[in-house]
Protein backbone atom coordinates (compact mmCIF):
# COMPACT_ATOMS: atom_id res chain seq x y z
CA UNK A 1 2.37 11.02 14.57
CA UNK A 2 -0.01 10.78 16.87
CA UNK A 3 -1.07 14.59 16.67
CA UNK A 4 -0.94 14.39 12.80
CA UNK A 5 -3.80 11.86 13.01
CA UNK A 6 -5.92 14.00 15.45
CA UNK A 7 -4.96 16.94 13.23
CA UNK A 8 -6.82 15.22 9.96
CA UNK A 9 -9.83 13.71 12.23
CA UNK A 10 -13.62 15.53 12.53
CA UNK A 11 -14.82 17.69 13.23
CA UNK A 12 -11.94 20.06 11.97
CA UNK A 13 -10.70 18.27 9.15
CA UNK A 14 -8.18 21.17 7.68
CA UNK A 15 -6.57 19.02 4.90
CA UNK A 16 -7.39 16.03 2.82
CA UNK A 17 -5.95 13.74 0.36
CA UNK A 18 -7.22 15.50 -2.62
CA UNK A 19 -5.39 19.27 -2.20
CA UNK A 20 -2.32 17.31 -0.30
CA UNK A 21 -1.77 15.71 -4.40
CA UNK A 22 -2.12 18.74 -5.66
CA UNK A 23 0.25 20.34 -3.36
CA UNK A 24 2.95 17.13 -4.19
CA UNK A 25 2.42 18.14 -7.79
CA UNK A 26 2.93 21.49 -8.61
CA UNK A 27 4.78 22.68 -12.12
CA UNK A 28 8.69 21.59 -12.05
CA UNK A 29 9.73 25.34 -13.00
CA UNK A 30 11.73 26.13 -10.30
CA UNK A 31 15.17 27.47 -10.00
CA UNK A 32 16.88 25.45 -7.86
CA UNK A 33 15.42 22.12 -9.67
CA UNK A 34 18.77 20.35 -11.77
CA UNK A 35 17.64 17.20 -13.91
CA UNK A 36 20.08 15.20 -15.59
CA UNK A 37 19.47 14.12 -19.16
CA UNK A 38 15.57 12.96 -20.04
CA UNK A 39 17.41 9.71 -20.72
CA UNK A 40 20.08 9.72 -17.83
CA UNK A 41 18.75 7.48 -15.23
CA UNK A 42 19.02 8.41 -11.61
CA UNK A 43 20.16 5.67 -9.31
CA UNK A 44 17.97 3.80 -11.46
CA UNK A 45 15.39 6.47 -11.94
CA UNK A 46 14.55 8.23 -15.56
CA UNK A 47 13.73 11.89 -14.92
CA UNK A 48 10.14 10.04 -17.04
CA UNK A 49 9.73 7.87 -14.34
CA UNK A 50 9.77 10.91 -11.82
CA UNK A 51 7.38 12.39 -14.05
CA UNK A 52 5.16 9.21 -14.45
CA UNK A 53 5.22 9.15 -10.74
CA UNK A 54 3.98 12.26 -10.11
CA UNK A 55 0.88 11.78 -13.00
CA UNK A 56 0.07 8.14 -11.02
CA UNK A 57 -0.51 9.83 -7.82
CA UNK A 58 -3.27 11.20 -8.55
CA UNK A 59 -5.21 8.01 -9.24
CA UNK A 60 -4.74 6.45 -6.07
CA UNK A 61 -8.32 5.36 -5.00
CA UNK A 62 -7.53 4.63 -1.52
CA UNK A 63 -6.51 7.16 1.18
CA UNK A 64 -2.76 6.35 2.08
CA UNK A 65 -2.72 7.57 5.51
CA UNK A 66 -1.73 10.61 7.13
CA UNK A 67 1.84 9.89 7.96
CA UNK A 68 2.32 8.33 4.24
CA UNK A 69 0.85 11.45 2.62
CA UNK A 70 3.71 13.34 4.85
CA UNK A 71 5.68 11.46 3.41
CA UNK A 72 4.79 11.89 -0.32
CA UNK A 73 4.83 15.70 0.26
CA UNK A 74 8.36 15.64 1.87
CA UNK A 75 9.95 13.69 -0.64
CA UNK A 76 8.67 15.63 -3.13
CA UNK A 77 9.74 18.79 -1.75
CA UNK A 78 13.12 17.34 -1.48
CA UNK A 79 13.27 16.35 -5.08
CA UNK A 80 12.43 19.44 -6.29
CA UNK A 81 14.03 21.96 -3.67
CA UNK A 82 16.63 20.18 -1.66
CA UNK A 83 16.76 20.02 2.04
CA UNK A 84 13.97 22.10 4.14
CA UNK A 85 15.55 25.29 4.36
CA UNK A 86 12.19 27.64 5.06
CA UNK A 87 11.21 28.82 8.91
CA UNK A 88 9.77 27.43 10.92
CA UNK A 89 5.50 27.59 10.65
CA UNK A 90 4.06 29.08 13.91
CA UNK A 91 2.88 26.33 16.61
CA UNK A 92 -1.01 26.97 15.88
CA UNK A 93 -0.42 26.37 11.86
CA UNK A 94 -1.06 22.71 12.35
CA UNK A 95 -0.85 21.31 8.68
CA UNK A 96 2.05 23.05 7.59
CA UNK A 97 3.45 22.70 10.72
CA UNK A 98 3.57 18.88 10.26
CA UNK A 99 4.23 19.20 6.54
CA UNK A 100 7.56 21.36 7.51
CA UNK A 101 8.37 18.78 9.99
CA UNK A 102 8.44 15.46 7.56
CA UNK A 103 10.79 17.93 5.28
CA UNK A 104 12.89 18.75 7.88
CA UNK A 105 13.10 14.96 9.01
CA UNK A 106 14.63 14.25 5.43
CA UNK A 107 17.46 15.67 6.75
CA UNK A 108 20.53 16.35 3.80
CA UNK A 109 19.61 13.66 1.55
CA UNK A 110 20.52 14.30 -2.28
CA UNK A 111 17.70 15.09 -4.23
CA UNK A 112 18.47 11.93 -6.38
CA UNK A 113 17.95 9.91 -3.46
CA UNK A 114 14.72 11.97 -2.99
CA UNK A 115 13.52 11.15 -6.20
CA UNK A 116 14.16 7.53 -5.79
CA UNK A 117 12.38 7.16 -2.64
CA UNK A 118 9.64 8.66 -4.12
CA UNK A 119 9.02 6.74 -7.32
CA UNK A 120 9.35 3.84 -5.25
CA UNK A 121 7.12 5.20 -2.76
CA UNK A 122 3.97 5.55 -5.37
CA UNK A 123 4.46 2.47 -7.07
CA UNK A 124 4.26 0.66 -4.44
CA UNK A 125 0.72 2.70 -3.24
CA UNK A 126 -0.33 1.78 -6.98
CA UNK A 127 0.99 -1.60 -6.92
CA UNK A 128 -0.97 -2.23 -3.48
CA UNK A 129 -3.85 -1.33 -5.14
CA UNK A 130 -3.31 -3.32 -8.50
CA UNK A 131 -2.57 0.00 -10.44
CA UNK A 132 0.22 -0.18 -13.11
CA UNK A 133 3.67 0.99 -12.35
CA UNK A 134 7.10 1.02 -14.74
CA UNK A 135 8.73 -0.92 -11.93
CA UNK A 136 6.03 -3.42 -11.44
CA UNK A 137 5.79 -4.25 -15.48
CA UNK A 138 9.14 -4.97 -15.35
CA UNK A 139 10.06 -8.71 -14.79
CA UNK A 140 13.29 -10.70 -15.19
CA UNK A 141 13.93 -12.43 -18.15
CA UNK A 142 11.98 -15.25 -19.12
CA UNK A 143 9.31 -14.68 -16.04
CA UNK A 144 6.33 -15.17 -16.43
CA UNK A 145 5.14 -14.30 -12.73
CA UNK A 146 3.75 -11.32 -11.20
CA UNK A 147 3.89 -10.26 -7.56
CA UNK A 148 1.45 -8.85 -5.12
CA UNK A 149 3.73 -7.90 -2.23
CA UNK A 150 7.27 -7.25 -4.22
CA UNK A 151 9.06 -5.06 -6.60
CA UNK A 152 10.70 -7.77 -9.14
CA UNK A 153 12.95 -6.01 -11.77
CA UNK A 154 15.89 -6.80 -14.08
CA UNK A 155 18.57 -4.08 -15.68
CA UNK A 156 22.19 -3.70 -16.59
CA UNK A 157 22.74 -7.22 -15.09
CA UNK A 158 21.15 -6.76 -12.01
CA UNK A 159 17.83 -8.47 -10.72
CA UNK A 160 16.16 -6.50 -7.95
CA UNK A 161 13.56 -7.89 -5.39
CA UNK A 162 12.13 -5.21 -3.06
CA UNK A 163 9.76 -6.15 -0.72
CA UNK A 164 6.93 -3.92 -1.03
CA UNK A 165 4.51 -3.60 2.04
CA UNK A 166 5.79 -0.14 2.97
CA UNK A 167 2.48 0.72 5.34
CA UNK A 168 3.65 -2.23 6.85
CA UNK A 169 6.54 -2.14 7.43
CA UNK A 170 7.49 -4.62 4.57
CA UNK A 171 6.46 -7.26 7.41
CA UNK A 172 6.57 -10.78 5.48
CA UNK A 173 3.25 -12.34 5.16
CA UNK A 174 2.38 -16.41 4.16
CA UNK A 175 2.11 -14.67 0.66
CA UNK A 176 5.07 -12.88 0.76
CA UNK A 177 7.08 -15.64 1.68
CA UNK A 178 6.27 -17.82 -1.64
CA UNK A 179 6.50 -15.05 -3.58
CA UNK A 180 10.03 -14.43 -2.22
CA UNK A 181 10.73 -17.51 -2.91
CA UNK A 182 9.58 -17.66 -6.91
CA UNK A 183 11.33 -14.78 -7.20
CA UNK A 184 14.64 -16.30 -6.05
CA UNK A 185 14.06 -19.17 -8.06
CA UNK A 186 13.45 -17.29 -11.32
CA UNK A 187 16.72 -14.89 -10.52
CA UNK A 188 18.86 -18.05 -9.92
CA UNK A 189 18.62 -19.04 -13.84
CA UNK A 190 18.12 -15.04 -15.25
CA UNK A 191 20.71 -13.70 -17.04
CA UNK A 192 21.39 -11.00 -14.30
CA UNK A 193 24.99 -11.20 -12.91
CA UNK A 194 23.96 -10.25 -9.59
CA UNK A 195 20.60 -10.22 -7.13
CA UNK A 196 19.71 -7.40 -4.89
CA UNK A 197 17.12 -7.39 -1.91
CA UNK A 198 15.97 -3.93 -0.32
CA UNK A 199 12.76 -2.70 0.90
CA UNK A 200 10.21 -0.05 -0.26
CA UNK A 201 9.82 2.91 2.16
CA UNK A 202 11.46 3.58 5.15
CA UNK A 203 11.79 0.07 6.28
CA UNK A 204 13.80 -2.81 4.99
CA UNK A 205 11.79 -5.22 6.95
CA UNK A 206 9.93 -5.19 9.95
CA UNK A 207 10.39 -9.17 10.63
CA UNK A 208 7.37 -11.67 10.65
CA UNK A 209 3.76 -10.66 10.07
CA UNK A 210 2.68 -11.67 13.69
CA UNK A 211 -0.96 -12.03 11.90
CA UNK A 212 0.22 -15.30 10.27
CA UNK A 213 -0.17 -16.59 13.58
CA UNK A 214 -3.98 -15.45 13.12
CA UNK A 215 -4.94 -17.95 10.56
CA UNK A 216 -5.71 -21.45 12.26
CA UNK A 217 -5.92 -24.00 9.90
CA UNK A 218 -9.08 -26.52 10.25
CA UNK A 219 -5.99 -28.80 11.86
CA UNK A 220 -5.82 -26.79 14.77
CA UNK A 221 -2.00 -25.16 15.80
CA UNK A 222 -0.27 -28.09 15.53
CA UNK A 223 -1.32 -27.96 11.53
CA UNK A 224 -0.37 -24.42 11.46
CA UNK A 225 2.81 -25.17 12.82
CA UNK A 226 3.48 -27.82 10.68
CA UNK A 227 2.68 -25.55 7.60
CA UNK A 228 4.74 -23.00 9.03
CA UNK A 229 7.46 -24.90 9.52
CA UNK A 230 7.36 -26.61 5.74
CA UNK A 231 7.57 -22.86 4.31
CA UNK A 232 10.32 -22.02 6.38
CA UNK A 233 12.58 -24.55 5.32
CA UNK A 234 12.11 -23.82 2.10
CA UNK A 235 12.48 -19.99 2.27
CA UNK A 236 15.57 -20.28 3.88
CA UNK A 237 16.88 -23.32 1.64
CA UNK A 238 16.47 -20.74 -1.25
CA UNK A 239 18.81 -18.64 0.15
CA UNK A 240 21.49 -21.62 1.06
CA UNK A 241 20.93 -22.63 -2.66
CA UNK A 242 21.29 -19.37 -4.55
CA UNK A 243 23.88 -19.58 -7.02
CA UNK A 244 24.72 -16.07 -7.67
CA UNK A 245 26.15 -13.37 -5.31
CA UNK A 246 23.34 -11.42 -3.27
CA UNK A 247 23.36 -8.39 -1.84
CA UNK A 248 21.32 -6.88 0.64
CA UNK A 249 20.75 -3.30 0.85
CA UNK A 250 19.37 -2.23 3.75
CA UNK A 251 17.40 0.80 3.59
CA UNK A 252 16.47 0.69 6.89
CA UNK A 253 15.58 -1.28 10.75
CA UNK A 254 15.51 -5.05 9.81
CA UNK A 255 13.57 -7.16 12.39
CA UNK A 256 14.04 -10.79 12.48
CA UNK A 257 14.11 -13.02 9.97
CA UNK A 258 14.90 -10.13 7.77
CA UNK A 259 18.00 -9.86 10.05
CA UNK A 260 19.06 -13.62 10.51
CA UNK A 261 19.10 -14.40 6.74
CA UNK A 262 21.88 -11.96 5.69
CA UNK A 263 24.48 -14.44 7.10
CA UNK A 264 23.70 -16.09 4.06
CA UNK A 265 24.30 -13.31 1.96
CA UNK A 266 27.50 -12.47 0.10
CA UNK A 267 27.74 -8.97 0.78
CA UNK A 268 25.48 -6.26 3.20
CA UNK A 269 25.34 -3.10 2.23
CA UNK A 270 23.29 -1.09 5.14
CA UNK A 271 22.60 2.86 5.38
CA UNK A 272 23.69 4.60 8.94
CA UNK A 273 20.42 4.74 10.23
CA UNK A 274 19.67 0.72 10.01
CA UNK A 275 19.15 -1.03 12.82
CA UNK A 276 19.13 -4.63 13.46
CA UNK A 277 17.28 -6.63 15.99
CA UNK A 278 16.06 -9.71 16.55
CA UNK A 279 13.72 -10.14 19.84
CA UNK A 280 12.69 -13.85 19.46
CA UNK A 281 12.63 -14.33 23.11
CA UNK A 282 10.06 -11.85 23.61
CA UNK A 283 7.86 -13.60 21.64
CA UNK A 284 8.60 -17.17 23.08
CA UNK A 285 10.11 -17.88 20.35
CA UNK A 286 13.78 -19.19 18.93
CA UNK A 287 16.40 -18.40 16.35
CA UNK A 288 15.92 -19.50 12.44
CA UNK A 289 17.72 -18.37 9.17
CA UNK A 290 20.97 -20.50 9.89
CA UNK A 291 21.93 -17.58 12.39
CA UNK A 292 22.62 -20.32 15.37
CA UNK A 293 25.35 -20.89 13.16
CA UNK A 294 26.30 -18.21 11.31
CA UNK A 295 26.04 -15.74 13.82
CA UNK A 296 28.43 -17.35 16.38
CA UNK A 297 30.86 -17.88 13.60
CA UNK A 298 30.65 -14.10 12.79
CA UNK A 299 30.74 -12.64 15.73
CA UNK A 300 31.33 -14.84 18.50
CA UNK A 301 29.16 -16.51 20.73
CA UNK A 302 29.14 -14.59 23.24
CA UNK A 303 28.28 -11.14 21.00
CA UNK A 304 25.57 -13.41 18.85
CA UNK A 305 23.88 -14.23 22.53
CA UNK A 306 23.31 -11.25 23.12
CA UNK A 307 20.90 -10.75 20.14
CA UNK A 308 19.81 -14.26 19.97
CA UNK A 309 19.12 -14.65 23.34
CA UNK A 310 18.81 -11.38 25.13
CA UNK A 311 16.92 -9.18 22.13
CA UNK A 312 20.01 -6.65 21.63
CA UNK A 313 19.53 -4.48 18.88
CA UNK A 314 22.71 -3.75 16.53
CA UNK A 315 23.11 -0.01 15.38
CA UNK A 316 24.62 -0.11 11.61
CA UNK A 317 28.11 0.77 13.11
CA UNK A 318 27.82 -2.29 15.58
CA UNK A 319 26.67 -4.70 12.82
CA UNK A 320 29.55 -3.69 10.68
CA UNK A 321 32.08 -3.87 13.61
CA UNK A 322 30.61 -7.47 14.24
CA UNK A 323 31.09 -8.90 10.58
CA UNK A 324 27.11 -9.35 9.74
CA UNK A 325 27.21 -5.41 7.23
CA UNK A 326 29.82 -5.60 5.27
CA UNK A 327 29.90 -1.63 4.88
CA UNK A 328 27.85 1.18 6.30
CA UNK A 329 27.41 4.20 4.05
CA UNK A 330 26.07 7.96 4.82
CA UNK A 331 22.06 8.12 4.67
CA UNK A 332 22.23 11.36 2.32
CA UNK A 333 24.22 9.20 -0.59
CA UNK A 334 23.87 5.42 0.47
CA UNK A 335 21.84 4.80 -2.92
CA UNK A 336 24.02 6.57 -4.98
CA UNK A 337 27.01 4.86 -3.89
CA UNK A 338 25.74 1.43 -3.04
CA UNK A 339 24.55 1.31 -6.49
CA UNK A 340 27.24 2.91 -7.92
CA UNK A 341 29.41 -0.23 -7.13
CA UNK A 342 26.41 -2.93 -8.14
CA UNK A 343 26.24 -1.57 -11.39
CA UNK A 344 29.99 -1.98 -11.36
CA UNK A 345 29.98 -5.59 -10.03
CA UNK A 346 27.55 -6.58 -12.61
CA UNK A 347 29.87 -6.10 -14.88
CA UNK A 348 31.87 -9.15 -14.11
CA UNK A 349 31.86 -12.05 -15.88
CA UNK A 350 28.94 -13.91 -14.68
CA UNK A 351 30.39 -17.70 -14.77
CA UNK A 352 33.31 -16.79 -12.90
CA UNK A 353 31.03 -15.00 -9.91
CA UNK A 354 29.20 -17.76 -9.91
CA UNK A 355 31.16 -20.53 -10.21
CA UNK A 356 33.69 -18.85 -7.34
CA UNK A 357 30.40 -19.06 -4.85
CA UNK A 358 29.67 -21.90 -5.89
CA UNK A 359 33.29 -22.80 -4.40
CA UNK A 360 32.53 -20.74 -1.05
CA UNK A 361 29.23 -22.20 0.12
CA UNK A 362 29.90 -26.04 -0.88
CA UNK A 363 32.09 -26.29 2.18
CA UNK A 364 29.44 -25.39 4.35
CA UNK A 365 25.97 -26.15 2.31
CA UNK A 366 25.35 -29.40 4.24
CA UNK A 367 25.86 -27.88 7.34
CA UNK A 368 23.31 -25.44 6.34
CA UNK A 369 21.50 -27.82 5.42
CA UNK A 370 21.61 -29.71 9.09
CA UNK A 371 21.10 -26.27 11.23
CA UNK A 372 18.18 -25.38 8.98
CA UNK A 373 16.26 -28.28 9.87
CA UNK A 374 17.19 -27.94 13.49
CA UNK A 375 15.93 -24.58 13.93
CA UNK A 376 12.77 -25.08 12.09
CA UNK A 377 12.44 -28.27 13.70
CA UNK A 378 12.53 -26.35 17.62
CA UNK A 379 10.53 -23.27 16.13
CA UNK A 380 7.61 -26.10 15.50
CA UNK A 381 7.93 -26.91 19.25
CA UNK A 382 8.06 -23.02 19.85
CA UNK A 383 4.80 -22.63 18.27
CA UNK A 384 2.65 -24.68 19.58
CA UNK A 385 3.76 -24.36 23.42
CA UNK A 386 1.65 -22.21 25.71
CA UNK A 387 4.73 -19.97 26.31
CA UNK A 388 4.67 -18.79 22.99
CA UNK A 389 1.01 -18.34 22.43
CA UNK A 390 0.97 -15.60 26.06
CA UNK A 391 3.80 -13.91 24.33
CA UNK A 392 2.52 -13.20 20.88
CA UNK A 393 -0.68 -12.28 22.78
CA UNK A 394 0.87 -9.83 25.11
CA UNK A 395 2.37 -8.18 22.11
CA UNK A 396 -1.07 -7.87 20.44
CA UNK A 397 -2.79 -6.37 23.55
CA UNK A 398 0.48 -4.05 24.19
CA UNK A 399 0.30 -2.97 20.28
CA UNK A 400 -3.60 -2.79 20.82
CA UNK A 401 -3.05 -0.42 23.51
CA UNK A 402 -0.78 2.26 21.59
């Protein structure tokens, strides 16, 4: 996006933020447009909340970016028109040039899927910016807690956490960590049936913040490490401890930790374009998340070294045929089936889901237990060596560089 960037820069600034909203926002009289019900919800979106969406934009205070504001339009146009089905604009039409191309990009996807993408799309902008959104007000039952970098909602049995850094990436932060972690806490004793994790945008995680390892406690790195190392054991302890079934739906690439945790998930749900990778040797670093164990047991040791060690990076299809996805679905309808079946599942008696987990994971939890401290334990080592420290640097000059 590159050009796109240069396109909205001075001296000939052809488009701004103000008539790109009013071009996402037009009057919903068109033909081809097909609502369901004002009360039918679609894949978890009210045709209100599309509406409400829409109304929100234009109070955003701060400029999204160029390649979000693509994004916005594109969506948008694919809610209300369907796939991109217009020519071509001419090479020297520069806006709608890149306008048509973020359409096109959306490929066939259902123009439910379009409007759920885009709801989530703005509330997260507003919730980023402390505006109100439907999705943030809503909380599970009984919480008290709000969230700064998630999406924390509870209906027809099922509690939703959706990590919600999208210009980002939905790279975990320090904060974002805890708040994960009060979030699982408070689902574990909700009345929801089953949890879901996905991610806002086009991501479902990009991995670790690699700015965490900006902030140098007055203790030096060896304080940071050991601070580091505290919240990681508990962030992945509150996935060995969940009582209830979780499901991850992958929206999209999952980097690290993002990746290694879904061994201890019950079920992963992933859309065709996913990809999973986990490059801790580039970064001097080392395996965490249980995955020295759960990957080998998966898929072999000699399959798991080669994204443990040697940085491989698993298309959908290859996770799936390795036993980390459980099922990869079609990017045009992988919401509306994936959540299709959820609603289904939380349907179930909720003891009896429980309870049978409960069965599954207490012939392992210890062990999880033991491997979680190991790998935390080495990670500590990780971080303070001088191998690790040239590699995280190296990425930042590389990225710095781009």
């Amino acid at each position: 996006m590159a050009g796109v960037a240069r396109m909205w820069s001075a001296p000939w600034r052809l488009v701004n933020l103000r008539s790109l909203l009013r071009a996402t926002v037009p009057s919903l009289t068109v033909p081809s447009l097909t609502f369901h019900t004002a009360s039918a919800p679609l894949m978890g979106v009210t045709v209100e909340h599309f509406e409400q969406a829409k109304s929100r934009l234009s109070t955003l205070k701060k400029d999204p970016g160029n390649d979000v504001k693509l994004k916005i339009y594109a969506l948008f146009k694919q809610a209300t028109q369907g796939p991109c089905n217009t020519p071509r604009p001419g090479m020297l039409d520069f806006v709608n040039k890149a306008k048509w191309d973020a359409w096109k990009s959306l490929g066939s996807i259902s123009q439910d899927e379009a409007r759920q993408q885009y709801c989530s799309l703005i509330d997260s902008l507003l919730a980023a910016e402390g505006g109100s959104s439907a999705q943030v007000a809503a909380k599970p039952a009984g919480s008290g807690a709000t969230y700064e970098t998630l999406l924390v909602t509870t209906e027809d049995g099922v509690t939703t956490i959706k990590l919600n850094r999208p210009a980002k990436k939905n790279a975990i932060t320090t904060e974002m960590y805890n708040e994960i972690i009060t979030a699982l806490e408070q689902a574990a004793t909700d009345e929801s049936v089953i949890t879901v994790f996905t991610g806002s945008g086009d991501f479902y995680c990009s991995g670790n913040d690699l700015t965490n390892f900006t902030n140098i406690p007055a203790g030096g790195v060896e304080e940071m490490a050991k601070q580091g190392g505290d919240l990681l054991r508990k962030y992945v302890k509150a996935y060995i401890d969940f009582p209830k079934p979780l499901v991850a739906v992958v929206n999209g690439p999952a980097v690290g930790v993002s990746v290694t945790v879904l061994g201890l998930f019950d079920l992963v749900y992933a859309t065709e374009r996913a990809t999973f990778h986990t490059p801790f040797s580039q970064l001097g670093q080392s395996a965490e998340g249980c995955s020295s164990y759960t990957f080998p047991k998966m898929m072999g040791a000699a399959k798991a070294s080669e994204m443990l060690l040697f940085n491989k990076k698993l298309t959908a299809a290859q996770a799936c045929e390795l036993g980390l996805v459980t099922e990869v679905f079609p990017d045009s309808s992988f919401q509306v089936e994936v959540w299709t079946r959820l609603k289904a599942y939380a349907k179930l008696p909720r003891n009896s889901l429980a309870l049978s987990k409960q069965l599954i994971r207490s012939l392992e939890k210890e062990r999880l237990y033991t491997v979680n401290d190991a790998e935390v334990e080495r990670l500590m080592e990780r971080w303070t060596s001088d191998e690790c420290f040239t590699a995280v640097m190296s990425f930042f000059q590389a990225k710095a560089k781009l």
